[in-house]
C-alpha atoms as a PDB file:
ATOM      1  CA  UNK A   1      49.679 127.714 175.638  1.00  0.00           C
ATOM      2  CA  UNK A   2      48.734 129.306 172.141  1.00  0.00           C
ATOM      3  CA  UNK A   3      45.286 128.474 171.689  1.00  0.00           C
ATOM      4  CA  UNK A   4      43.963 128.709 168.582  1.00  0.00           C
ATOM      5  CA  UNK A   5      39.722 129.573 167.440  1.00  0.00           C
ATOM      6  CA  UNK A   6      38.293 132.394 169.357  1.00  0.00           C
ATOM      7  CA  UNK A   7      38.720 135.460 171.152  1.00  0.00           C
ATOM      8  CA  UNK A   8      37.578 136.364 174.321  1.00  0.00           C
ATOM      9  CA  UNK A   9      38.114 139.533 176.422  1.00  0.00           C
ATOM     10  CA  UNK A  10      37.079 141.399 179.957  1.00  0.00           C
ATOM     11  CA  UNK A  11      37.197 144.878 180.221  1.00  0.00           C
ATOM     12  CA  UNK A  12      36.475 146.784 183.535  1.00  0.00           C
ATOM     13  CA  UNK A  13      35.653 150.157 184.445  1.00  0.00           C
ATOM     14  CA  UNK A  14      34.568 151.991 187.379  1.00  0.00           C
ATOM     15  CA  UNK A  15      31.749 149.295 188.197  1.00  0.00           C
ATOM     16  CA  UNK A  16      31.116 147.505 185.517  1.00  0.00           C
ATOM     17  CA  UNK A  17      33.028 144.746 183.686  1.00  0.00           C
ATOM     18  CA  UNK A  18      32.025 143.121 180.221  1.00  0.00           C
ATOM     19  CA  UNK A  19      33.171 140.506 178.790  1.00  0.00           C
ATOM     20  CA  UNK A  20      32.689 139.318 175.149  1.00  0.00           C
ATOM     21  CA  UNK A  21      33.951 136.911 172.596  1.00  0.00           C
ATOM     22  CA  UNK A  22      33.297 135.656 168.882  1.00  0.00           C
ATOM     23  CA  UNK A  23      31.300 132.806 167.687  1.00  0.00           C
ATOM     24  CA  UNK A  24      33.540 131.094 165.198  1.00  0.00           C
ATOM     25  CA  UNK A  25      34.348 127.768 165.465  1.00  0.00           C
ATOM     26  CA  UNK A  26      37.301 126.422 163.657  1.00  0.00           C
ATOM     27  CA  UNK A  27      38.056 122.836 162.433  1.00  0.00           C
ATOM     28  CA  UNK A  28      41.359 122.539 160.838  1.00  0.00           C
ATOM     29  CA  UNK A  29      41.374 125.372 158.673  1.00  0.00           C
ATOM     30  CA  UNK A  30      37.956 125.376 158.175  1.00  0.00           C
ATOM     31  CA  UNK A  31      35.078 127.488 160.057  1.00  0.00           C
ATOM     32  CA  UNK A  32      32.473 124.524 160.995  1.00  0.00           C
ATOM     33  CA  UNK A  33      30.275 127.494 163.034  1.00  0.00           C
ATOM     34  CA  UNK A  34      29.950 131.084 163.173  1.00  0.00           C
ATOM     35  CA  UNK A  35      27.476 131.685 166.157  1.00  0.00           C
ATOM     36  CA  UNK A  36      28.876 129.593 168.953  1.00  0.00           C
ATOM     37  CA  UNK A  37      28.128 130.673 172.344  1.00  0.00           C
ATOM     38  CA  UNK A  38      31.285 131.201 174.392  1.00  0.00           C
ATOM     39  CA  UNK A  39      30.389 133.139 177.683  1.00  0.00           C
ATOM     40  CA  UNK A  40      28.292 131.604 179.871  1.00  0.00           C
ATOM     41  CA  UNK A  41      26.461 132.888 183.517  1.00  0.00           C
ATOM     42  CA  UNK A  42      26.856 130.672 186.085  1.00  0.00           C
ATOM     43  CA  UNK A  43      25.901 130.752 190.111  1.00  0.00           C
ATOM     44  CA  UNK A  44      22.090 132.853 188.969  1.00  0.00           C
ATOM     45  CA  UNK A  45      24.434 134.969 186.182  1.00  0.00           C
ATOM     46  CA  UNK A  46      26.237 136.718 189.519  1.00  0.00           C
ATOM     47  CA  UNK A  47      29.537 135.399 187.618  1.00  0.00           C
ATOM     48  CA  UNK A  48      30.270 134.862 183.845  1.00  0.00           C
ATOM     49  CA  UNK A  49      32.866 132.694 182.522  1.00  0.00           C
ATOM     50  CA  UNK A  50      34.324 132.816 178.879  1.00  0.00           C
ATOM     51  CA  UNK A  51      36.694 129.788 177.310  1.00  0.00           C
ATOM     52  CA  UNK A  52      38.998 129.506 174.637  1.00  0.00           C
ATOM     53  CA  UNK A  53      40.694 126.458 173.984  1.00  0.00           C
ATOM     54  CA  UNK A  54      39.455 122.598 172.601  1.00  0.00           C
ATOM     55  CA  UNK A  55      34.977 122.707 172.908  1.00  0.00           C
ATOM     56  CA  UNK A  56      35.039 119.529 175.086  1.00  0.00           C
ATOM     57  CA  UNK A  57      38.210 120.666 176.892  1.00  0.00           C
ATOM     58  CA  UNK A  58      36.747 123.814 177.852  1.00  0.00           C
ATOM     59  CA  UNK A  59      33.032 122.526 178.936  1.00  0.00           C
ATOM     60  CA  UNK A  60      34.865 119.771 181.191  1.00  0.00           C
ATOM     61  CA  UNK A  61      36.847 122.721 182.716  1.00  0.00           C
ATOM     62  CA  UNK A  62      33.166 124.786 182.621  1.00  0.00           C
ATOM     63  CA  UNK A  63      31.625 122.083 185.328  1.00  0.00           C
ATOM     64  CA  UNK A  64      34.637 121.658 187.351  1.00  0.00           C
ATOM     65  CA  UNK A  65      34.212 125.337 187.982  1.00  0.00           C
ATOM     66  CA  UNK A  66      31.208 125.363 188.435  1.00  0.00           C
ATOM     67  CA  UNK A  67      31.524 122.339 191.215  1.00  0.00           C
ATOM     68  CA  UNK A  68      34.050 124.698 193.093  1.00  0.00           C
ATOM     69  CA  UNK A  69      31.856 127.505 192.893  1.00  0.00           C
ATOM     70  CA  UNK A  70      28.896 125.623 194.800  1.00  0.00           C
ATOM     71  CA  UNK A  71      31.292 125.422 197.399  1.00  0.00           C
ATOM     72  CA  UNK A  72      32.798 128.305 197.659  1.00  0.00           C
ATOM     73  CA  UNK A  73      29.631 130.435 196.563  1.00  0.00           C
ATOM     74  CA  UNK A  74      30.892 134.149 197.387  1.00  0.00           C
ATOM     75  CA  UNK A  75      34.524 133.695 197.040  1.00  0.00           C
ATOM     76  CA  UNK A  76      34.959 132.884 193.390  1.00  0.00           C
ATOM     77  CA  UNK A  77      38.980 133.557 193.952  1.00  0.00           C
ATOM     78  CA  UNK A  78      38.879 130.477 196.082  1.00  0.00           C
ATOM     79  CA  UNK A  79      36.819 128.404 193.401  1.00  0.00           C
ATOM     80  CA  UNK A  80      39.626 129.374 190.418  1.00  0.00           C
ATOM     81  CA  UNK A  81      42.430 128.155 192.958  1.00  0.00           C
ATOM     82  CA  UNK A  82      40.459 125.104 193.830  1.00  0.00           C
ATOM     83  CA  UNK A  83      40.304 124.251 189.975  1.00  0.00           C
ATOM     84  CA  UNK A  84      43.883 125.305 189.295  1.00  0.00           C
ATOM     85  CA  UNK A  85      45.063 122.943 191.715  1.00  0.00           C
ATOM     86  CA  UNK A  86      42.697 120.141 190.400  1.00  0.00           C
ATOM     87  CA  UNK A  87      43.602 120.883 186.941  1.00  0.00           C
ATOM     88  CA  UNK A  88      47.688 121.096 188.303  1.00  0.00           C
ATOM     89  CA  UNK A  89      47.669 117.699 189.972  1.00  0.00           C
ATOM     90  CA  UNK A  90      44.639 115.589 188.106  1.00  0.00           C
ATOM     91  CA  UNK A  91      46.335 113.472 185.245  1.00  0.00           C
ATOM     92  CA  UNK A  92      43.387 113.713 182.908  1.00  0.00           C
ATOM     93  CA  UNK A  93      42.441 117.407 183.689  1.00  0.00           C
ATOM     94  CA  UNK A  94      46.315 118.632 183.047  1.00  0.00           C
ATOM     95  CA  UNK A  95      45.653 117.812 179.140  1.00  0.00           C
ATOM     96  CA  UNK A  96      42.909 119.495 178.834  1.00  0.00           C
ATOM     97  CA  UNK A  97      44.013 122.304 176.431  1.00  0.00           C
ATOM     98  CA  UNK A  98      41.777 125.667 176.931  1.00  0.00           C
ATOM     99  CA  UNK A  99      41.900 128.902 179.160  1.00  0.00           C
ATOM    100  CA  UNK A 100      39.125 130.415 180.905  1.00  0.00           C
ATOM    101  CA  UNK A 101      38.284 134.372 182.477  1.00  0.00           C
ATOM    102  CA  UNK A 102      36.227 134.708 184.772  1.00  0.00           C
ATOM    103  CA  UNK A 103      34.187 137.989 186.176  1.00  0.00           C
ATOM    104  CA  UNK A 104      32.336 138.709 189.051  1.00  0.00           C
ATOM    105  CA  UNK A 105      30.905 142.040 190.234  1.00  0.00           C
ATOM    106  CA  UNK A 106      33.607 142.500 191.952  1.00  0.00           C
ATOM    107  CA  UNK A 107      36.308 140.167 190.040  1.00  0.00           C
ATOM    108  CA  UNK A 108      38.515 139.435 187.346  1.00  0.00           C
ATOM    109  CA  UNK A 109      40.458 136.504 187.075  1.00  0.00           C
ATOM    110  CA  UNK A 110      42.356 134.588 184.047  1.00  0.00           C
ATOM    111  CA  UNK A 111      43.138 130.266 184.126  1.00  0.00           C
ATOM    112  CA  UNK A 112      45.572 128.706 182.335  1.00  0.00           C
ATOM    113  CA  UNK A 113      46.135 125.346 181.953  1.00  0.00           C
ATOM    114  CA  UNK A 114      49.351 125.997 183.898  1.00  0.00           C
ATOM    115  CA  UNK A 115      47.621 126.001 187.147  1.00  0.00           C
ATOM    116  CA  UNK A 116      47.906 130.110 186.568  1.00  0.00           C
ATOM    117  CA  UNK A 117      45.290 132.535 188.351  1.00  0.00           C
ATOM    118  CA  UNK A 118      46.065 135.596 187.183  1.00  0.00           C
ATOM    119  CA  UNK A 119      44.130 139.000 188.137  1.00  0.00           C
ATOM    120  CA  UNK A 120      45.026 141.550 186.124  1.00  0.00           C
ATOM    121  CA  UNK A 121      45.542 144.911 187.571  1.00  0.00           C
ATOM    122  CA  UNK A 122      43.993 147.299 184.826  1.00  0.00           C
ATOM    123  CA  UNK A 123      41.082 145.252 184.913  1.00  0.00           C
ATOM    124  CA  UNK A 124      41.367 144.016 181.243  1.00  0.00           C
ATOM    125  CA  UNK A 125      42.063 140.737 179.866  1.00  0.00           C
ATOM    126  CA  UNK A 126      42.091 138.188 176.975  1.00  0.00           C
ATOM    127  CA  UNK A 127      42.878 134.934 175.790  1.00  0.00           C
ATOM    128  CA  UNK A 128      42.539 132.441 172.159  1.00  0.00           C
ATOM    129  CA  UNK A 129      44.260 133.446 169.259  1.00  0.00           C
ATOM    130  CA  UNK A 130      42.705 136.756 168.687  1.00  0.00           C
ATOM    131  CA  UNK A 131      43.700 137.626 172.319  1.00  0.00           C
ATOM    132  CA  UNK A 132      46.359 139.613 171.947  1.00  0.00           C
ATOM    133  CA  UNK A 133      44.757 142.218 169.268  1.00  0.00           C
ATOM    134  CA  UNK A 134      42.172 142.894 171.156  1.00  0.00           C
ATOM    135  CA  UNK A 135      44.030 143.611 174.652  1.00  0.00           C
ATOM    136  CA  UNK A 136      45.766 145.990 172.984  1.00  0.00           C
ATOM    137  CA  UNK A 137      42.820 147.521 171.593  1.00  0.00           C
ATOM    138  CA  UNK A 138      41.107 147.547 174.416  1.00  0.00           C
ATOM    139  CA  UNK A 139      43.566 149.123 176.704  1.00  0.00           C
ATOM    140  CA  UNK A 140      44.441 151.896 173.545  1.00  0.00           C
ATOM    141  CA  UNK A 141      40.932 152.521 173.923  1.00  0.00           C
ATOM    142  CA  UNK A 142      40.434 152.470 177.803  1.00  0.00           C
ATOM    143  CA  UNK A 143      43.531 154.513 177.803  1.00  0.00           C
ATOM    144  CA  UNK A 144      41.831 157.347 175.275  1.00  0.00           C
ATOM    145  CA  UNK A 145      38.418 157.113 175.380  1.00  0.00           C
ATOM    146  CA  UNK A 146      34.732 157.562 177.609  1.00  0.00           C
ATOM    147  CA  UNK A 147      33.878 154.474 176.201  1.00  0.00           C
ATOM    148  CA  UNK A 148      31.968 151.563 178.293  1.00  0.00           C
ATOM    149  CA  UNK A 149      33.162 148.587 179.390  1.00  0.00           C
ATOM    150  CA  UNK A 150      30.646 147.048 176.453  1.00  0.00           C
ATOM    151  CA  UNK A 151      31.614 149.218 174.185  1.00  0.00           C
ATOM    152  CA  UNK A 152      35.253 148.753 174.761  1.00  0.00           C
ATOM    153  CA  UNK A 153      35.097 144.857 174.017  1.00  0.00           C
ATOM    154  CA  UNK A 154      32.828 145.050 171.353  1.00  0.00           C
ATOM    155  CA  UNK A 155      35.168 147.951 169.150  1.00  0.00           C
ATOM    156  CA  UNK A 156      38.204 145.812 170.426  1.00  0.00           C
ATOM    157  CA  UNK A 157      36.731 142.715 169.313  1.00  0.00           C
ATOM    158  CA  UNK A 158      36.180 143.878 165.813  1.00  0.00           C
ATOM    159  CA  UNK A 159      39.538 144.843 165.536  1.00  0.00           C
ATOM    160  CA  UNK A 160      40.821 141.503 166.659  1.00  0.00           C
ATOM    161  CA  UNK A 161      38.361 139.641 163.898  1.00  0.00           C
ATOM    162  CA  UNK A 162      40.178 141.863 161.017  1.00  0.00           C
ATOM    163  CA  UNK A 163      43.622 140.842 161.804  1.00  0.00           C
ATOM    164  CA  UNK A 164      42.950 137.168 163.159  1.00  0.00           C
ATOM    165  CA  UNK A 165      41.831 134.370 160.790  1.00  0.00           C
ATOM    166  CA  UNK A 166      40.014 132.620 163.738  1.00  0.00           C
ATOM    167  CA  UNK A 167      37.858 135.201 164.940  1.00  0.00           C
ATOM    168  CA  UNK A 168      34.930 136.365 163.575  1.00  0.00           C
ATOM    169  CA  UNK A 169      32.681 139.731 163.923  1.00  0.00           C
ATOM    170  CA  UNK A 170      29.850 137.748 165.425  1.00  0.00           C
ATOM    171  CA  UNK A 171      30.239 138.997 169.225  1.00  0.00           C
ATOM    172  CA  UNK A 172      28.259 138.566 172.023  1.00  0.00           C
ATOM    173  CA  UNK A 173      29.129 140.531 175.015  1.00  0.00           C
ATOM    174  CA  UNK A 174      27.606 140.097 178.257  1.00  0.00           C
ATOM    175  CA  UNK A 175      27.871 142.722 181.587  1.00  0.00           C
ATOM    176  CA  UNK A 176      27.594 143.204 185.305  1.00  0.00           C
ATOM    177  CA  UNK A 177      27.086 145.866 187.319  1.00  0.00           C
ATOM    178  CA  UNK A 178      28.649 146.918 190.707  1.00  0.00           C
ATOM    179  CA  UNK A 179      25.155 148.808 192.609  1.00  0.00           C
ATOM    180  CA  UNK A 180      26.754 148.964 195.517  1.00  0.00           C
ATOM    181  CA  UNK A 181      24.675 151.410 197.738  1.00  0.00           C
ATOM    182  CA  UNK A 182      26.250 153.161 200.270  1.00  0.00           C
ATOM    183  CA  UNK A 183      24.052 153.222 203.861  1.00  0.00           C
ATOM    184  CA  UNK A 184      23.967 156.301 205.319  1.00  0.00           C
END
């Protein structure tokens, strides 16, 4: 699925993961809104969930998730399977046209409308139109750089809005924190 109208990418590192996208909206070929909000915190902002894909599409997809999430609280793995196979087998859910990552402190997951939960194993992902650019900015720059996590999506980002017509340089990036303590 080639989705069109935003960019969205996770990067982790050691432990901390960001993820970040842009705000532009597109209609046609026309940019309706520049400052959408496309990352969202759900279960207390323990997990945060980007879309790219159709608004309405990816809000619908949004709650289902966030359903599966009440019921599987600390096992957000099990949640993205639970919605994959809803959105596999539901007739009205398998035309939904949008992607979603998903990060946890401890997690990083992709969905596709495919019924696809993928977990990438360099820790960085990405997904809309702009995807593409900015994964391979972001792992050039994980690759030869100190940078952060935040840092990381928010140079890779940029570089993604100059070569894609549907993303923007209005980014908002949002991060989580391993603090695991070791007992001793």
């Amino acid at each position: 699925m080639k989705t069109r109208s935003t960019t969205i990418l996770t990067v982790r590192r050691g432990d901390t993961v960001a993820i970040g996208g842009d705000g532009q909206v597109t209609f046609g070929s026309s940019i309706m809104k520049s400052d959408t909000r496309k990352i969202r915190k759900l279960i207390d902002g323990s997990v945060l969930a980007g879309f790219a894909g159709s608004t309405a599409d990816a809000f619908a997809l949004m709650e289902r998730f966030e359903e599966q999430l009440k019921n599987y609280p600390k096992n957000i793995m099990r949640a993205a399977l639970e919605l994959a196979k809803e959105w596999r087998t539901d007739r009205i859910l398998r035309r939904l046209e949008a992607m979603m990552i998903i990060v946890s402190k401890d997690e990083t997951l992709l969905l596709s409308g495919n019924g696809d939960v993928l977990r990438p194993t360099d820790g960085i992902a990405a997904i809309g139109s702009g995807g593409d650019y900015a994964m391979a900015a972001a792992k050039a720059l994980a690759a030869h750089s100190n940078l952060s996590p935040r840092d990381i999506v928010v140079e890779s980002l940029k570089i993604a809005a100059e070569i894609d017509i549907y993303t923007n340089t209005n980014i908002i990036v949002e991060e989580l924190a391993n603090d695991r303590t070791d007992a001793q």
